[in-house]
C-alpha atoms as a PDB file:
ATOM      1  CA  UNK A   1      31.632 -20.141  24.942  1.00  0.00           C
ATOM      2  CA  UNK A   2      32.221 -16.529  25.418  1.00  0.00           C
ATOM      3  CA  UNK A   3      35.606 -16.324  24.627  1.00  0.00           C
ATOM      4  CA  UNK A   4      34.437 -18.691  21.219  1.00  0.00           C
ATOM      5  CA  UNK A   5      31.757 -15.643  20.407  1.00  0.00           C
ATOM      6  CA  UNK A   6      34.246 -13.240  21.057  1.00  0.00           C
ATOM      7  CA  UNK A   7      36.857 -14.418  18.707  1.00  0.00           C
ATOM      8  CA  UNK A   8      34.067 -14.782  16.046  1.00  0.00           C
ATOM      9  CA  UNK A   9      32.826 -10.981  16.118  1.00  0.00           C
ATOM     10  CA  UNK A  10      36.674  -9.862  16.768  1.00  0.00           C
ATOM     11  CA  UNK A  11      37.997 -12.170  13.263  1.00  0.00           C
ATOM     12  CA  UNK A  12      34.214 -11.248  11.360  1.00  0.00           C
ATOM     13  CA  UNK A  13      34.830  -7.157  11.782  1.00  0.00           C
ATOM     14  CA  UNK A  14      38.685  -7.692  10.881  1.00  0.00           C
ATOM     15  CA  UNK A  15      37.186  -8.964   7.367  1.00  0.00           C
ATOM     16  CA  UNK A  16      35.113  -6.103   7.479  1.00  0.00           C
ATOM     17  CA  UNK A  17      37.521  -3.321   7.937  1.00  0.00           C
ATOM     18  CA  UNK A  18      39.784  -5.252   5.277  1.00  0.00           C
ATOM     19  CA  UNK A  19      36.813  -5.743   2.579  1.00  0.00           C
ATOM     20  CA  UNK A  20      36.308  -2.000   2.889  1.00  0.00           C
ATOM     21  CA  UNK A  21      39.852  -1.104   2.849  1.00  0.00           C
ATOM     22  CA  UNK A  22      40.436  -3.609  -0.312  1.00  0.00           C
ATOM     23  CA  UNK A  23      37.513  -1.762  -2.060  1.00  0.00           C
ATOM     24  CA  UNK A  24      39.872   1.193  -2.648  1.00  0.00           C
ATOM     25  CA  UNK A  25      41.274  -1.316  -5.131  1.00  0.00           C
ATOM     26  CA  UNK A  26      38.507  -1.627  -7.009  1.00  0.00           C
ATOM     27  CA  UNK A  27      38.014  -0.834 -11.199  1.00  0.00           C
ATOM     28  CA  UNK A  28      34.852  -0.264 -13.470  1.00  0.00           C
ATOM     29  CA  UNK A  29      33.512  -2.634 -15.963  1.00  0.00           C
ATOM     30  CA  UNK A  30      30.555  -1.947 -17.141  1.00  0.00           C
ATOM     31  CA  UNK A  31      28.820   0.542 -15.291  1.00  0.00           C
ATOM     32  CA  UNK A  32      29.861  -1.781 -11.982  1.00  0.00           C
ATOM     33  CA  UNK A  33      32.710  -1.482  -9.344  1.00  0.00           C
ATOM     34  CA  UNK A  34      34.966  -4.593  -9.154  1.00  0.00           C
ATOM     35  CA  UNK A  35      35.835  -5.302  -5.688  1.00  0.00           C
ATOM     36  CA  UNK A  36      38.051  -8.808  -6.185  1.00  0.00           C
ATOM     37  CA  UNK A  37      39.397  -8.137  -2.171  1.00  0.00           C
ATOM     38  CA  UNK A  38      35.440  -8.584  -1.112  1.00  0.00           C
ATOM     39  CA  UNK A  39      35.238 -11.771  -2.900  1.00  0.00           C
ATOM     40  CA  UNK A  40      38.518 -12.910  -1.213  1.00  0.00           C
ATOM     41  CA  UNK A  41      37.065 -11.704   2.267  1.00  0.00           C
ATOM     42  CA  UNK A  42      33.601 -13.588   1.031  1.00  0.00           C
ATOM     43  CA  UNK A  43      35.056 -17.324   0.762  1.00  0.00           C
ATOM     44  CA  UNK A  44      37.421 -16.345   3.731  1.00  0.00           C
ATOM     45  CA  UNK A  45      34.901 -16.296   5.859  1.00  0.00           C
ATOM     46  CA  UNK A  46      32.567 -18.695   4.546  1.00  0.00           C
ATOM     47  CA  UNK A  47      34.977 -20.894   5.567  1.00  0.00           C
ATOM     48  CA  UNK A  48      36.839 -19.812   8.624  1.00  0.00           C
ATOM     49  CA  UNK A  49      32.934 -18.445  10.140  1.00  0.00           C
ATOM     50  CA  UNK A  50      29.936 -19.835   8.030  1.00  0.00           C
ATOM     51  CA  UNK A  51      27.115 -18.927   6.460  1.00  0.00           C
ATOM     52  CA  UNK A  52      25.525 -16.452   8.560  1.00  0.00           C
ATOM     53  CA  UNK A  53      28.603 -15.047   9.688  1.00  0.00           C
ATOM     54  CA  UNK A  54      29.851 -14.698   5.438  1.00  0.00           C
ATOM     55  CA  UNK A  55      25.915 -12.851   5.639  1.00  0.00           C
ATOM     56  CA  UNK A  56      27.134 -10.744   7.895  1.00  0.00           C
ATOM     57  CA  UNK A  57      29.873  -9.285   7.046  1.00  0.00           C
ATOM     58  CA  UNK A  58      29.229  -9.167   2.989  1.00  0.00           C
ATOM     59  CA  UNK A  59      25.876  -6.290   4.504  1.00  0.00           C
ATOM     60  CA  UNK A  60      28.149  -4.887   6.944  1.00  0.00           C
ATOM     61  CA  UNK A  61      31.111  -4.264   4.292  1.00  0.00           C
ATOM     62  CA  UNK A  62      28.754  -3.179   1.620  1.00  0.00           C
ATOM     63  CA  UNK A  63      27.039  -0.785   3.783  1.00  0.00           C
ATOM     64  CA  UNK A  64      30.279   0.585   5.006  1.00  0.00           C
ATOM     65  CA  UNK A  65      31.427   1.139   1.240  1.00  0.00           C
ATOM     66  CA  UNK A  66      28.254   2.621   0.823  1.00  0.00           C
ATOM     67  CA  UNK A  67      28.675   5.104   3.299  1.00  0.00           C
ATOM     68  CA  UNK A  68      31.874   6.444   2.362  1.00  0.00           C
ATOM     69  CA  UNK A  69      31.592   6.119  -0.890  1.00  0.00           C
ATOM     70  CA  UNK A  70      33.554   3.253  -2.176  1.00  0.00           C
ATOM     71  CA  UNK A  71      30.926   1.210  -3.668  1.00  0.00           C
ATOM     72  CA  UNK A  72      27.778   1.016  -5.020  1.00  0.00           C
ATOM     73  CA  UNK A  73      24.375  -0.444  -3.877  1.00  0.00           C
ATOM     74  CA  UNK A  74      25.384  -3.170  -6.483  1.00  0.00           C
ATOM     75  CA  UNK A  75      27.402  -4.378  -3.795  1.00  0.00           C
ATOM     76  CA  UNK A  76      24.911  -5.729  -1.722  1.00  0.00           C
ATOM     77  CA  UNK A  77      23.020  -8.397  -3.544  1.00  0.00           C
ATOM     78  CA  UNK A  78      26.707  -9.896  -4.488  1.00  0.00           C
ATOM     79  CA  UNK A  79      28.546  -9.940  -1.918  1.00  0.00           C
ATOM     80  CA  UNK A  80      25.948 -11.585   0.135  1.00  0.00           C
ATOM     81  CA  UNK A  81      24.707 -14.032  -2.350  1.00  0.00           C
ATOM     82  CA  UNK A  82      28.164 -15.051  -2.837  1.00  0.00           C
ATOM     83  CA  UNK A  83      29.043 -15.039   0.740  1.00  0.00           C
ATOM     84  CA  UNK A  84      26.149 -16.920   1.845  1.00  0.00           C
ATOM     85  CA  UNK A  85      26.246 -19.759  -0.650  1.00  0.00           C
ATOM     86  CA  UNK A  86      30.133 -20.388   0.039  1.00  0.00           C
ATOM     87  CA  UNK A  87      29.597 -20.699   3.482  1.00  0.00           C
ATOM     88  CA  UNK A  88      27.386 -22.901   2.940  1.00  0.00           C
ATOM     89  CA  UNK A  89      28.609 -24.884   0.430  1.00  0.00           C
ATOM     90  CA  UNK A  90      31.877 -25.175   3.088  1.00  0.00           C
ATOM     91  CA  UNK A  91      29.342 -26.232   5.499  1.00  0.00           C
ATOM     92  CA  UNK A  92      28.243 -29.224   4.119  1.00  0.00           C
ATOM     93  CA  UNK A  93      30.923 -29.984   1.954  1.00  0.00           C
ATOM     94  CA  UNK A  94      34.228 -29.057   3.949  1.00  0.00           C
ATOM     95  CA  UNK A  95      35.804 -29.019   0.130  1.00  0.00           C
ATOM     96  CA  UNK A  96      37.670 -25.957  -1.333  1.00  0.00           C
ATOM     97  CA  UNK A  97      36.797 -25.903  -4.718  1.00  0.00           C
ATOM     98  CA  UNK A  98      33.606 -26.488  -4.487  1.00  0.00           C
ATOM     99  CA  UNK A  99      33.294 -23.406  -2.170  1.00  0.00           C
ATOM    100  CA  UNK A 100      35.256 -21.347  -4.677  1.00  0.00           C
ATOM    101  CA  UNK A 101      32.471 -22.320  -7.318  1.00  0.00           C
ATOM    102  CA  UNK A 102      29.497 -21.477  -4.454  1.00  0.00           C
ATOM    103  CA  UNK A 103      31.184 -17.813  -4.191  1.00  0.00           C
ATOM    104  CA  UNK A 104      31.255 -17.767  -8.032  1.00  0.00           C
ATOM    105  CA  UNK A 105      27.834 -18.722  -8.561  1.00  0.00           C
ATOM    106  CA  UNK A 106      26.380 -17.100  -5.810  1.00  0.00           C
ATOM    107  CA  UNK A 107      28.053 -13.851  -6.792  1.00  0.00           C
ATOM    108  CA  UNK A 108      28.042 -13.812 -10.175  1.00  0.00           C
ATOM    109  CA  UNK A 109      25.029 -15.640 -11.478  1.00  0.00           C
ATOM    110  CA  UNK A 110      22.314 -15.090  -8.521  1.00  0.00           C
ATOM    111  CA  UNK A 111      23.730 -11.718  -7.190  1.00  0.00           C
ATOM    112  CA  UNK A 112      24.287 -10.386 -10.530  1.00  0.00           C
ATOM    113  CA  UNK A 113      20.940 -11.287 -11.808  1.00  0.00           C
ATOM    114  CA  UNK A 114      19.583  -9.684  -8.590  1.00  0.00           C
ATOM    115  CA  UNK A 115      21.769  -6.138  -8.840  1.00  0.00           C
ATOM    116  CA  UNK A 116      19.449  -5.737 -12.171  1.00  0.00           C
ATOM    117  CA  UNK A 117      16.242  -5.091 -10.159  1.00  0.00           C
ATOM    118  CA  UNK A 118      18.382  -2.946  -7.428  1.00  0.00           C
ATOM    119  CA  UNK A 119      19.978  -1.084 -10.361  1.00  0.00           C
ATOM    120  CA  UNK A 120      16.379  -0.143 -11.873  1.00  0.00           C
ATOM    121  CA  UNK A 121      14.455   0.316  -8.837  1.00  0.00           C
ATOM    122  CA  UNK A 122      17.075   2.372  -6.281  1.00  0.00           C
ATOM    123  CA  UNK A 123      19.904   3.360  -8.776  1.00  0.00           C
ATOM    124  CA  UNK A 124      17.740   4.876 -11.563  1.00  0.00           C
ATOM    125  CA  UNK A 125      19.038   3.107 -14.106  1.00  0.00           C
ATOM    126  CA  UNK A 126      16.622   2.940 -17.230  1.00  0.00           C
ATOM    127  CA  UNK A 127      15.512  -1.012 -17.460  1.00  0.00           C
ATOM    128  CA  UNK A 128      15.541  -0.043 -21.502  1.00  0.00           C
ATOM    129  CA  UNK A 129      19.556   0.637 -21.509  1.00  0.00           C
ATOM    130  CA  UNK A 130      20.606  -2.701 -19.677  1.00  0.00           C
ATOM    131  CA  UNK A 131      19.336  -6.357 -19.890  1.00  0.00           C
ATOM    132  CA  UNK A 132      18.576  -8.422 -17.141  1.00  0.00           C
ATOM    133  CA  UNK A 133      21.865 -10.154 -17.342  1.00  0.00           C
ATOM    134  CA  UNK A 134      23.895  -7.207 -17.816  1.00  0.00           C
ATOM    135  CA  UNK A 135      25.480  -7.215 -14.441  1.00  0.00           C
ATOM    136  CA  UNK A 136      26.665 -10.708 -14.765  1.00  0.00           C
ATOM    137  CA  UNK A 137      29.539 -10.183 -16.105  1.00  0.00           C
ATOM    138  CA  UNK A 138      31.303  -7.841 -14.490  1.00  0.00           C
ATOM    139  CA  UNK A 139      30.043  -9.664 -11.222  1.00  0.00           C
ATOM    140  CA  UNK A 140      31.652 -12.954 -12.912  1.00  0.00           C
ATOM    141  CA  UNK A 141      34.909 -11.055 -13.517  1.00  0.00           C
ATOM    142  CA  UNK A 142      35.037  -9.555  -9.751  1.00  0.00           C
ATOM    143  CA  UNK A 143      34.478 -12.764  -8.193  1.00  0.00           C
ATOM    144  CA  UNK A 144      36.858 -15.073 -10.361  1.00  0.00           C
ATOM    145  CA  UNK A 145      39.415 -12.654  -9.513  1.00  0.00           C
ATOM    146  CA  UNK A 146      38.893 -12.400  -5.752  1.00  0.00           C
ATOM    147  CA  UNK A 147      38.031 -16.477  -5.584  1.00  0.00           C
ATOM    148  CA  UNK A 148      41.396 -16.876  -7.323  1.00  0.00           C
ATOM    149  CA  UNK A 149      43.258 -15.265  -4.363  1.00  0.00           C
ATOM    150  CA  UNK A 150      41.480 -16.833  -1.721  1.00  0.00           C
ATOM    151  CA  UNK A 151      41.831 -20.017  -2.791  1.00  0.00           C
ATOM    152  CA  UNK A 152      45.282 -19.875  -3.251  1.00  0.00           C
ATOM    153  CA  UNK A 153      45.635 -18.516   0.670  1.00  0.00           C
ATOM    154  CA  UNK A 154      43.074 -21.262   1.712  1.00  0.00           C
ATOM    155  CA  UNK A 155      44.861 -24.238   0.063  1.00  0.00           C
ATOM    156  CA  UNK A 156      48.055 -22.730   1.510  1.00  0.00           C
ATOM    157  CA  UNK A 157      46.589 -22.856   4.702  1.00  0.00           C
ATOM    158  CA  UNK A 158      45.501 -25.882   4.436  1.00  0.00           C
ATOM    159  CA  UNK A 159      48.334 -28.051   2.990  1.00  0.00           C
ATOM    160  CA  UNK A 160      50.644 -27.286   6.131  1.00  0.00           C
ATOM    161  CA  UNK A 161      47.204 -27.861   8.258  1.00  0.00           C
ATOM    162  CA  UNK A 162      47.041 -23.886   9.609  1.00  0.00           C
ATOM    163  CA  UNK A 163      43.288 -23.981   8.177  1.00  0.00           C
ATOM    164  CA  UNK A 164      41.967 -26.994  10.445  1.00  0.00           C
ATOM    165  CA  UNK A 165      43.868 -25.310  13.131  1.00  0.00           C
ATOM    166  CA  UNK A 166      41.969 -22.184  12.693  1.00  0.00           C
ATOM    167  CA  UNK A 167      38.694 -23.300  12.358  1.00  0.00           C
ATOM    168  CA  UNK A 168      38.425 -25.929  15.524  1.00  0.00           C
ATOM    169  CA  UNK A 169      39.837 -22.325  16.890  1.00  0.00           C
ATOM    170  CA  UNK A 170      36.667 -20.944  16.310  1.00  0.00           C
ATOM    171  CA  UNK A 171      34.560 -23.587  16.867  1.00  0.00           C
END
């Protein structure tokens, strides 16, 4: 059971360290920073980890781009919606596309509508110069983009039956 625990931190900080290195790849649109490479790490783990897990490491990576700079505090309320709600969609539904559309809602509906009061309250952003559903959007483009490469690595992984392999792996 250690070993099982072990594994899970070791693979969880590896998406980490390559969400946060992927953010270097990032452009603007509209006053947010498109990360596709967190989205990508998002469904990743959803499915290889979970829910709590995907929770996890969507707060640690945002915090770490945070801290040096690579991101903005827009990054929190979408990558963790999105992370969240494709684990669990993954959970219960052990279906890929589905779990693509979980990280696309959850990022770019609920975590977009939710970077509008993080935007106002912490970033200083005037709530007269942006709607409510202003960061939708560019959340919408993000995630398509990084939900689009993940997919095609998961259903790679899973035709030649690497991604059942991996996950009785983990437990």
């Amino acid at each position: 059971m250690k070993r099982n625990r072990t594994l899970r931190l070791t693979l969880a900080a590896l998406l980490v360290a390559v969400a946060v290195v992927g953010s270097l790849f990032s452009f603007p649109v509209f006053g947010s920073k498109c990360s596709p490479v967190q989205h990508m790490v998002n469904v990743v783990c959803g499915v290889l980890l979970g829910p709590w897990y995907a929770l996890g490491t969507g707060f640690l990576a945002a915090l770490i781009r945070n801290l040096f700079g690579l991101g903005s505090l827009l990054a929190f309320p979408g990558s963790m919606c999105g992370s969240f709600l494709c684990g669990l969609v993954w959970k219960y539904s052990k279906k890929l596309l589905p779990t693509l559309a979980g990280e696309v809602f959850g990022t770019g509906v609920i975590g977009g509508l939710l970077a509008y009061p993080v935007a106002v309250a912490l970033m200083g952003v005037s709530s007269a110069s942006v709607g409510f559903t202003a960061y939708v959007v560019p959340f919408l483009i993000s995630t398509v983009a990084g939900s689009i490469i993940a997919g095609a690595i998961l259903f790679a992984l899973q035709k030649n039956g690497a991604l059942n392999a991996m996950i009785s792996r983990l437990g």
